[in-house]
PDB file of N, CA and C in Angstrom:
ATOM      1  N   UNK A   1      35.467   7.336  -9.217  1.00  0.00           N
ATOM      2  CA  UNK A   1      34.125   6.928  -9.524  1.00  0.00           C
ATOM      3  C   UNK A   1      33.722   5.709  -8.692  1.00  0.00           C
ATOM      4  N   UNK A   2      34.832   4.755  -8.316  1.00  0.00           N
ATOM      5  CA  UNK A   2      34.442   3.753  -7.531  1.00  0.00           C
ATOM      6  C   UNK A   2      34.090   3.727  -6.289  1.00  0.00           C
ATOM      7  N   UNK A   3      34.957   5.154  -5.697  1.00  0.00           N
ATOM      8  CA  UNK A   3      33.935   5.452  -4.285  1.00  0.00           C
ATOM      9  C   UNK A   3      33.156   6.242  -4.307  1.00  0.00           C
ATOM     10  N   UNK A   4      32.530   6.466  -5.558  1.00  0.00           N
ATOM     11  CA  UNK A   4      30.785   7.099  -5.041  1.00  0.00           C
ATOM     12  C   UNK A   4      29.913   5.939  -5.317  1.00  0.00           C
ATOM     13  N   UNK A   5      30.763   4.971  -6.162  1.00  0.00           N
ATOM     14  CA  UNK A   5      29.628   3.704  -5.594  1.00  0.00           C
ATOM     15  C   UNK A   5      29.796   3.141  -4.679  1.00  0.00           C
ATOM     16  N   UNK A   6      30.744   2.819  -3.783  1.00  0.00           N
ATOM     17  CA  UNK A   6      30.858   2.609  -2.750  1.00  0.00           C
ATOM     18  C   UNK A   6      29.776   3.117  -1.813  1.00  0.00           C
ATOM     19  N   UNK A   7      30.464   4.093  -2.127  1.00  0.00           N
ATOM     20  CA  UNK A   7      29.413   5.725  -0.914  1.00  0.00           C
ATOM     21  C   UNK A   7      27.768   4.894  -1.272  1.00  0.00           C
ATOM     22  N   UNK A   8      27.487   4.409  -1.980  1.00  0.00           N
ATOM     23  CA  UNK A   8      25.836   4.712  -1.977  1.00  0.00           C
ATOM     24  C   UNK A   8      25.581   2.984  -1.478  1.00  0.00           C
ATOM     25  N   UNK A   9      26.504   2.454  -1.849  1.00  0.00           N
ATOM     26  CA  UNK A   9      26.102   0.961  -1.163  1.00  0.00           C
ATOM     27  C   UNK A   9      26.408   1.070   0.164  1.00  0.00           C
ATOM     28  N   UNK A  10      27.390   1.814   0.702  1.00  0.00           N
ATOM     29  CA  UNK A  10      27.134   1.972   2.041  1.00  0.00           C
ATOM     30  C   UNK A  10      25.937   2.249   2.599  1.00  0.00           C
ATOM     31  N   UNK A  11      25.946   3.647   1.865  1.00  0.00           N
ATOM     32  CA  UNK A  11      24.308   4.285   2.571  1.00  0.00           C
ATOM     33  C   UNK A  11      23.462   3.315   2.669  1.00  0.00           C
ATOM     34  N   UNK A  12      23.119   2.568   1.359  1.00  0.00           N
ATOM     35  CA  UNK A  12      21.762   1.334   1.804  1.00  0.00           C
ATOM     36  C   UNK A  12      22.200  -0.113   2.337  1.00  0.00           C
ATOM     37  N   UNK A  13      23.341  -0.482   2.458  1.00  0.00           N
ATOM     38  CA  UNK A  13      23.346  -1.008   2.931  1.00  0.00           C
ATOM     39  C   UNK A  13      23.466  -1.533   4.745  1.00  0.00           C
ATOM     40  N   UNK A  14      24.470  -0.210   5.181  1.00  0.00           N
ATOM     41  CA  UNK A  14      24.771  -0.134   6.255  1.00  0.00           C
ATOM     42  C   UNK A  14      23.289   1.153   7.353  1.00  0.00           C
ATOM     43  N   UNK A  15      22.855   1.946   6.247  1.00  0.00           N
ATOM     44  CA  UNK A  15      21.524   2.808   6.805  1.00  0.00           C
ATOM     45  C   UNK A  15      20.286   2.378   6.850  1.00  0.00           C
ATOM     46  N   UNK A  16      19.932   2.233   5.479  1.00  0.00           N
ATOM     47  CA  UNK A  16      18.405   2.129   4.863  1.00  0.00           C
ATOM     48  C   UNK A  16      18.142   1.043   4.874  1.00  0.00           C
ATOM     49  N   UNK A  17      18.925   0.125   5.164  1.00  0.00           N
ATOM     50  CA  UNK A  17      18.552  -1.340   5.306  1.00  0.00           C
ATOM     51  C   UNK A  17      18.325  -2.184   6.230  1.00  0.00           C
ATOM     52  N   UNK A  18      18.841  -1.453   7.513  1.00  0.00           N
ATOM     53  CA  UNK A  18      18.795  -1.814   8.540  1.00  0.00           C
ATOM     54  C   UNK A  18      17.623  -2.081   9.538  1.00  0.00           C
ATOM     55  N   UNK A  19      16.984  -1.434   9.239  1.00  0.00           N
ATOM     56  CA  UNK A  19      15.481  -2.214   9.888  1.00  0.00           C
ATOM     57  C   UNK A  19      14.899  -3.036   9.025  1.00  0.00           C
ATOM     58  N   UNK A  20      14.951  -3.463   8.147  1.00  0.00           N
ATOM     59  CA  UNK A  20      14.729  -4.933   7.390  1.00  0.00           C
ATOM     60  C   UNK A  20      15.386  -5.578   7.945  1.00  0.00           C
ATOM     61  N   UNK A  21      16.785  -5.302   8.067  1.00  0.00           N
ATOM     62  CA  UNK A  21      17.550  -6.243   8.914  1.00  0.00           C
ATOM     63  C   UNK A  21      17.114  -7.101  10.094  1.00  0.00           C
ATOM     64  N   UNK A  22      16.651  -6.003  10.498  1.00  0.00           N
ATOM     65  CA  UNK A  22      16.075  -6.223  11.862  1.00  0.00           C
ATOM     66  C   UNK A  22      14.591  -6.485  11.913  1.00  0.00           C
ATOM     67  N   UNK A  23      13.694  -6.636  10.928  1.00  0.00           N
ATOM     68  CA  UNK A  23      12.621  -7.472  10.659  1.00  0.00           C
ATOM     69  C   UNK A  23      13.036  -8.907  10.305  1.00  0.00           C
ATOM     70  N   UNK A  24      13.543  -9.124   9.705  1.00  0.00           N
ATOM     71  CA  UNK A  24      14.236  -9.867   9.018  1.00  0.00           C
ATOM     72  C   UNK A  24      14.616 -11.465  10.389  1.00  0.00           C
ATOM     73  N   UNK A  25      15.724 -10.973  11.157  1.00  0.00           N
ATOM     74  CA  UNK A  25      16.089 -11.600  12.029  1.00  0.00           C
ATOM     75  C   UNK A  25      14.539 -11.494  13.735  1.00  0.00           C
ATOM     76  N   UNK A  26      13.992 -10.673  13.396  1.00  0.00           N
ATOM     77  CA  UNK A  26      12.431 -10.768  14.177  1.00  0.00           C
ATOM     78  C   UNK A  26      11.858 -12.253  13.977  1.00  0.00           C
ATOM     79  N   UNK A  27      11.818 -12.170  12.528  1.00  0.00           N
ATOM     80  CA  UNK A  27      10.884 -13.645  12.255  1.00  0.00           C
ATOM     81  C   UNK A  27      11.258 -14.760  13.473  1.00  0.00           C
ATOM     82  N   UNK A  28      12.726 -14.988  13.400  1.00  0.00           N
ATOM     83  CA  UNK A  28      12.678 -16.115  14.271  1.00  0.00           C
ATOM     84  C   UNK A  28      11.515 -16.280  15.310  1.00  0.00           C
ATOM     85  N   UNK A  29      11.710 -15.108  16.043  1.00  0.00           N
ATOM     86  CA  UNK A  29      10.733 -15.085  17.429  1.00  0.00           C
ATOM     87  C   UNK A  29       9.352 -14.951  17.417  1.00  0.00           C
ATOM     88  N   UNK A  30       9.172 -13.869  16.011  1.00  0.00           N
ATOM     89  CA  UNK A  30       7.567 -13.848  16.625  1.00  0.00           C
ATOM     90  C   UNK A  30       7.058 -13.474  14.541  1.00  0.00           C
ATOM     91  N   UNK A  31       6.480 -14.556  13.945  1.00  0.00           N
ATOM     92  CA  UNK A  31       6.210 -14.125  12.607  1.00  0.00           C
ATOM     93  C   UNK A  31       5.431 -12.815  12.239  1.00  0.00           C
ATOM     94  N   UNK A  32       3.922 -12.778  13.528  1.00  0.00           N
ATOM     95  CA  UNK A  32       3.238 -11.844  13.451  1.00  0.00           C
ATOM     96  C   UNK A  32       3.929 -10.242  13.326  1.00  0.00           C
ATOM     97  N   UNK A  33       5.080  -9.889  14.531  1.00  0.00           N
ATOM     98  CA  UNK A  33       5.798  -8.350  15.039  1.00  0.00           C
ATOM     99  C   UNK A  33       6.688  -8.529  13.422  1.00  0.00           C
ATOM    100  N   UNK A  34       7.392  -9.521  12.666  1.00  0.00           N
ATOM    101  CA  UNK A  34       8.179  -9.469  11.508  1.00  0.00           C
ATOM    102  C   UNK A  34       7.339  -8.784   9.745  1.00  0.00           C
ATOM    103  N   UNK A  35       5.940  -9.393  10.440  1.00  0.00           N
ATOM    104  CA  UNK A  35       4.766  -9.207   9.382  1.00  0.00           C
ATOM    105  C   UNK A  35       4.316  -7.293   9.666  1.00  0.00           C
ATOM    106  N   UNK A  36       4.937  -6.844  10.584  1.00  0.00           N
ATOM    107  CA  UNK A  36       3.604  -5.887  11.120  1.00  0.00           C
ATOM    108  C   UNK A  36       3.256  -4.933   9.625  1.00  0.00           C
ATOM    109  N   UNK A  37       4.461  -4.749   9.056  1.00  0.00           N
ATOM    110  CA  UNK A  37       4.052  -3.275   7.791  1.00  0.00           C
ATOM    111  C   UNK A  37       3.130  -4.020   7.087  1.00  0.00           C
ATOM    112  N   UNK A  38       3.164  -5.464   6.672  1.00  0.00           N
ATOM    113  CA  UNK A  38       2.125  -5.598   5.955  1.00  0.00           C
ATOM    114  C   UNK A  38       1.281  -5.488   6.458  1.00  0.00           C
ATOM    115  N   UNK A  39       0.508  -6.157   7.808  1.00  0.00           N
ATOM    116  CA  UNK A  39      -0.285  -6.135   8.123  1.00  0.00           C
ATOM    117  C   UNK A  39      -0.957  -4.835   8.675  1.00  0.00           C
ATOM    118  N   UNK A  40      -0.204  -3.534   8.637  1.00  0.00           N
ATOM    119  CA  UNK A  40      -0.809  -2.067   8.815  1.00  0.00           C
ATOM    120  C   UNK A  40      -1.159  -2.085   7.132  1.00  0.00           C
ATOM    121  N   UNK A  41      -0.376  -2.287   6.318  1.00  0.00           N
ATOM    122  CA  UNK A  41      -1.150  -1.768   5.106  1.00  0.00           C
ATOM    123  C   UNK A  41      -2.145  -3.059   4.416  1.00  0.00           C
ATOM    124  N   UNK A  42      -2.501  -3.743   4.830  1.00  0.00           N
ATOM    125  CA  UNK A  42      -3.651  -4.416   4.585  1.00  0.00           C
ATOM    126  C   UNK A  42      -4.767  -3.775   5.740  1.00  0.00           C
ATOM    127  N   UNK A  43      -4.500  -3.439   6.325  1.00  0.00           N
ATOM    128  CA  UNK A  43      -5.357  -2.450   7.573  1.00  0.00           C
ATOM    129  C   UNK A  43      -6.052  -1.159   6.791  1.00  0.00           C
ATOM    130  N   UNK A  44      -5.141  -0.739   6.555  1.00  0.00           N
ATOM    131  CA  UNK A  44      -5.380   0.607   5.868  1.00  0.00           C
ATOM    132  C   UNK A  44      -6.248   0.402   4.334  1.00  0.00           C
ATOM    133  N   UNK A  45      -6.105  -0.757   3.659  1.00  0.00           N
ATOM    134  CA  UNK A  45      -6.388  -0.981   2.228  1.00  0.00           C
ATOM    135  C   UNK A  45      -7.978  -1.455   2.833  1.00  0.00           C
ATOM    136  N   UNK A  46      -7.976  -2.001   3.711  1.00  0.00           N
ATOM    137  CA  UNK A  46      -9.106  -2.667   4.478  1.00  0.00           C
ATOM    138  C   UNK A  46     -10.359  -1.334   4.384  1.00  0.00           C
ATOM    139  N   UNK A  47      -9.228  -0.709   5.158  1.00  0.00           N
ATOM    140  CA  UNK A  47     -10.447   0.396   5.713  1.00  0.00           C
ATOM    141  C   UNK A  47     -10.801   0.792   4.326  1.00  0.00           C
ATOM    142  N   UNK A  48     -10.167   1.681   3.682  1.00  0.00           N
ATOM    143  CA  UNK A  48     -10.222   2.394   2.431  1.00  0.00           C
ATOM    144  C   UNK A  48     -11.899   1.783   1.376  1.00  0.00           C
ATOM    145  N   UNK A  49     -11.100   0.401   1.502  1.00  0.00           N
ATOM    146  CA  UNK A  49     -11.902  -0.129   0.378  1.00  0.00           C
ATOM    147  C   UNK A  49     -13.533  -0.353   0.897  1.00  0.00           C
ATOM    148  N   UNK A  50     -13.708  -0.455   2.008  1.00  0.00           N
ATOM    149  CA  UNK A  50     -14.656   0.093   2.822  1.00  0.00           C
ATOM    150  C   UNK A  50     -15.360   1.212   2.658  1.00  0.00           C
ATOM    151  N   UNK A  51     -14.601   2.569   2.939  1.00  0.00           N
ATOM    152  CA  UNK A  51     -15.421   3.747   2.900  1.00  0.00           C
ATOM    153  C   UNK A  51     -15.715   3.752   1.328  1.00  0.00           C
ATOM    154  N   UNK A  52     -15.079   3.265   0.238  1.00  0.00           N
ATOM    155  CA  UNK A  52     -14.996   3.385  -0.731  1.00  0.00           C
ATOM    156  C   UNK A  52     -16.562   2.861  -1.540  1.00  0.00           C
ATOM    157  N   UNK A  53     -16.918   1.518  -0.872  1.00  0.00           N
ATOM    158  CA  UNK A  53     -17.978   0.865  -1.086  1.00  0.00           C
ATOM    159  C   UNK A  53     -19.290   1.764  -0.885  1.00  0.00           C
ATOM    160  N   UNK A  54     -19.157   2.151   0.650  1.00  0.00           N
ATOM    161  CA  UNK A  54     -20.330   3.202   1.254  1.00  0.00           C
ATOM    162  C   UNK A  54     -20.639   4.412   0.476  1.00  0.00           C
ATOM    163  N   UNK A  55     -19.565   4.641  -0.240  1.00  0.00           N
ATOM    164  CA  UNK A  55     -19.757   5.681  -0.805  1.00  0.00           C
ATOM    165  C   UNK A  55     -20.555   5.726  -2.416  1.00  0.00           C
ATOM    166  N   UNK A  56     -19.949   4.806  -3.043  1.00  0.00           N
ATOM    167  CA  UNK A  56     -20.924   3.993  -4.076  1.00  0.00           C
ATOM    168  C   UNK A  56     -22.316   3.583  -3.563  1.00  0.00           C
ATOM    169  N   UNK A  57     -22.331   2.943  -2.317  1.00  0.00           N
ATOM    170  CA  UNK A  57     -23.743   2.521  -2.040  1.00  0.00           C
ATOM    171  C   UNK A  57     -24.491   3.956  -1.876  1.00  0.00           C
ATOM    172  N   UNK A  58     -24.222   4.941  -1.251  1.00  0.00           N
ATOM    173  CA  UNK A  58     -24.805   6.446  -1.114  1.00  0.00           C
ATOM    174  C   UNK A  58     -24.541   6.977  -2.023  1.00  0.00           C
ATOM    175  N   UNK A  59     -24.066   7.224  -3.381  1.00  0.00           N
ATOM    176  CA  UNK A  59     -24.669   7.753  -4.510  1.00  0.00           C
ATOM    177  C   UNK A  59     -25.778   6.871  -5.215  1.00  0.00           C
ATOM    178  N   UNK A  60     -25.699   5.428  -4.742  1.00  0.00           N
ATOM    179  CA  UNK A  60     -26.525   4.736  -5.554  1.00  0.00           C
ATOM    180  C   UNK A  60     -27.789   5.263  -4.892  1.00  0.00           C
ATOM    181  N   UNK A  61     -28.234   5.045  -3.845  1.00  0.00           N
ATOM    182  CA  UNK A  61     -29.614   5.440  -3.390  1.00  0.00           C
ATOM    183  C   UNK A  61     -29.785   6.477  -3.658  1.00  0.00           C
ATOM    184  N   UNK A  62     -29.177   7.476  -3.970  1.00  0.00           N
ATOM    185  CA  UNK A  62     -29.756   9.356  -3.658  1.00  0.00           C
ATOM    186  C   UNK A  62     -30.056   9.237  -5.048  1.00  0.00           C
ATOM    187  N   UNK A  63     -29.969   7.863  -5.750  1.00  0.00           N
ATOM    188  CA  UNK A  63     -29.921   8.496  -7.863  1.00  0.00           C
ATOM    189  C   UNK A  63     -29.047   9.076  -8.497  1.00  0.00           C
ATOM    190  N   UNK A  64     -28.504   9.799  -7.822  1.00  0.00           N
ATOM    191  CA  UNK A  64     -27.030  10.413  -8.224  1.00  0.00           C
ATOM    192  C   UNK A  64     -26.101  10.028  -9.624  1.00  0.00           C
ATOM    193  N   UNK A  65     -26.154   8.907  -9.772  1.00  0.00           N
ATOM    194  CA  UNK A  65     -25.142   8.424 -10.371  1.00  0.00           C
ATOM    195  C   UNK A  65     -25.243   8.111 -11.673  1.00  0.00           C
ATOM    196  N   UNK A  66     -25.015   8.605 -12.708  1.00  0.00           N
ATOM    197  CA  UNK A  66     -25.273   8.853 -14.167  1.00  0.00           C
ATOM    198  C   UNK A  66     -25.230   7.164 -14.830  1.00  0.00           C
ATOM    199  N   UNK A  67     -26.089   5.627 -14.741  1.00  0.00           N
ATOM    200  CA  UNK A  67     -25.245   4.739 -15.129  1.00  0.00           C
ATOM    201  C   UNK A  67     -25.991   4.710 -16.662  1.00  0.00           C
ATOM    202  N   UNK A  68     -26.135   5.494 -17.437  1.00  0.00           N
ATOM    203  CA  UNK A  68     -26.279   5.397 -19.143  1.00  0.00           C
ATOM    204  C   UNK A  68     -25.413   5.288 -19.655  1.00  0.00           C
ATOM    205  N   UNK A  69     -25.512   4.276 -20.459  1.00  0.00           N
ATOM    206  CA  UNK A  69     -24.159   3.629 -21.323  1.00  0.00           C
ATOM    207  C   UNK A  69     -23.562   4.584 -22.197  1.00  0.00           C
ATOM    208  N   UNK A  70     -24.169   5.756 -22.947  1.00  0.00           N
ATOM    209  CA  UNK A  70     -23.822   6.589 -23.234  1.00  0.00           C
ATOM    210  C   UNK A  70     -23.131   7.608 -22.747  1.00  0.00           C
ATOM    211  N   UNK A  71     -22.823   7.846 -21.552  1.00  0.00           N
ATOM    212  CA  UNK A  71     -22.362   8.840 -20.630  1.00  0.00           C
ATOM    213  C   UNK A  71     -20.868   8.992 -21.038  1.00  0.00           C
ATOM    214  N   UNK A  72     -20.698   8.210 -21.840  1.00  0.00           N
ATOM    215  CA  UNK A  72     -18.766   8.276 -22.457  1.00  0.00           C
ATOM    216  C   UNK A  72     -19.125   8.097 -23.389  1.00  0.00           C
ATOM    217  N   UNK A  73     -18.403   8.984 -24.374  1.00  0.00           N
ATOM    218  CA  UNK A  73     -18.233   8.577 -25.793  1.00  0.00           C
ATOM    219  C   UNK A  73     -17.949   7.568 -26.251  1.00  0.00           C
ATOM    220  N   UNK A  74     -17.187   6.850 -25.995  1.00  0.00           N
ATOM    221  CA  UNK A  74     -17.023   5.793 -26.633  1.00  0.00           C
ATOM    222  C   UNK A  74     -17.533   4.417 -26.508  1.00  0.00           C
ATOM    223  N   UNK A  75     -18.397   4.745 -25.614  1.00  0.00           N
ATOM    224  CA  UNK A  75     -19.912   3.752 -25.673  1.00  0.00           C
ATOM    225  C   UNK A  75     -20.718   2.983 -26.505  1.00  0.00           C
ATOM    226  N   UNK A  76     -20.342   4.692 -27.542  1.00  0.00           N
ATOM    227  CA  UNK A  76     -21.729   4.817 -28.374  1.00  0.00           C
ATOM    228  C   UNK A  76     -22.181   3.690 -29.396  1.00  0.00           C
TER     229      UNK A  76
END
């Protein structure tokens, strides 16, 4: 039983971990290239929340958009 835990701390430690690793020791040189995943998914959350807005703003003009307080039951 002790080497299938072994076995799996290997796997993450010596596999799946290894490009953290190697983010990790990045920082020294350059903070921005160590930052990059966040900074793609603040990119992406960026955009999103964006189209997300436009899209509220274009049901709002067409009328579209049911805002009666009643529209849920439990409003009432």
């Amino acid at each position: 039983m002790k080497a299938f835990f072994e076995a799996i701390q290997s796997l993450f430690v010596d596999f799946l971990f290894k490009p953290l690793d190697w983010l990790r020791a990045l920082e020294l040189d350059s903070w921005f290239l160590a930052n990059i995943v966040s900074w793609i998914l603040m990119g992406i959350c960026a955009y999103y929340m964006i189209y997300w807005i436009k899209q509220l703003r274009k049901f709002d003009e067409a009328g579209t958009e049911n805002q009666d307080t009643t529209a849920h039951s439990f409003l009432k």
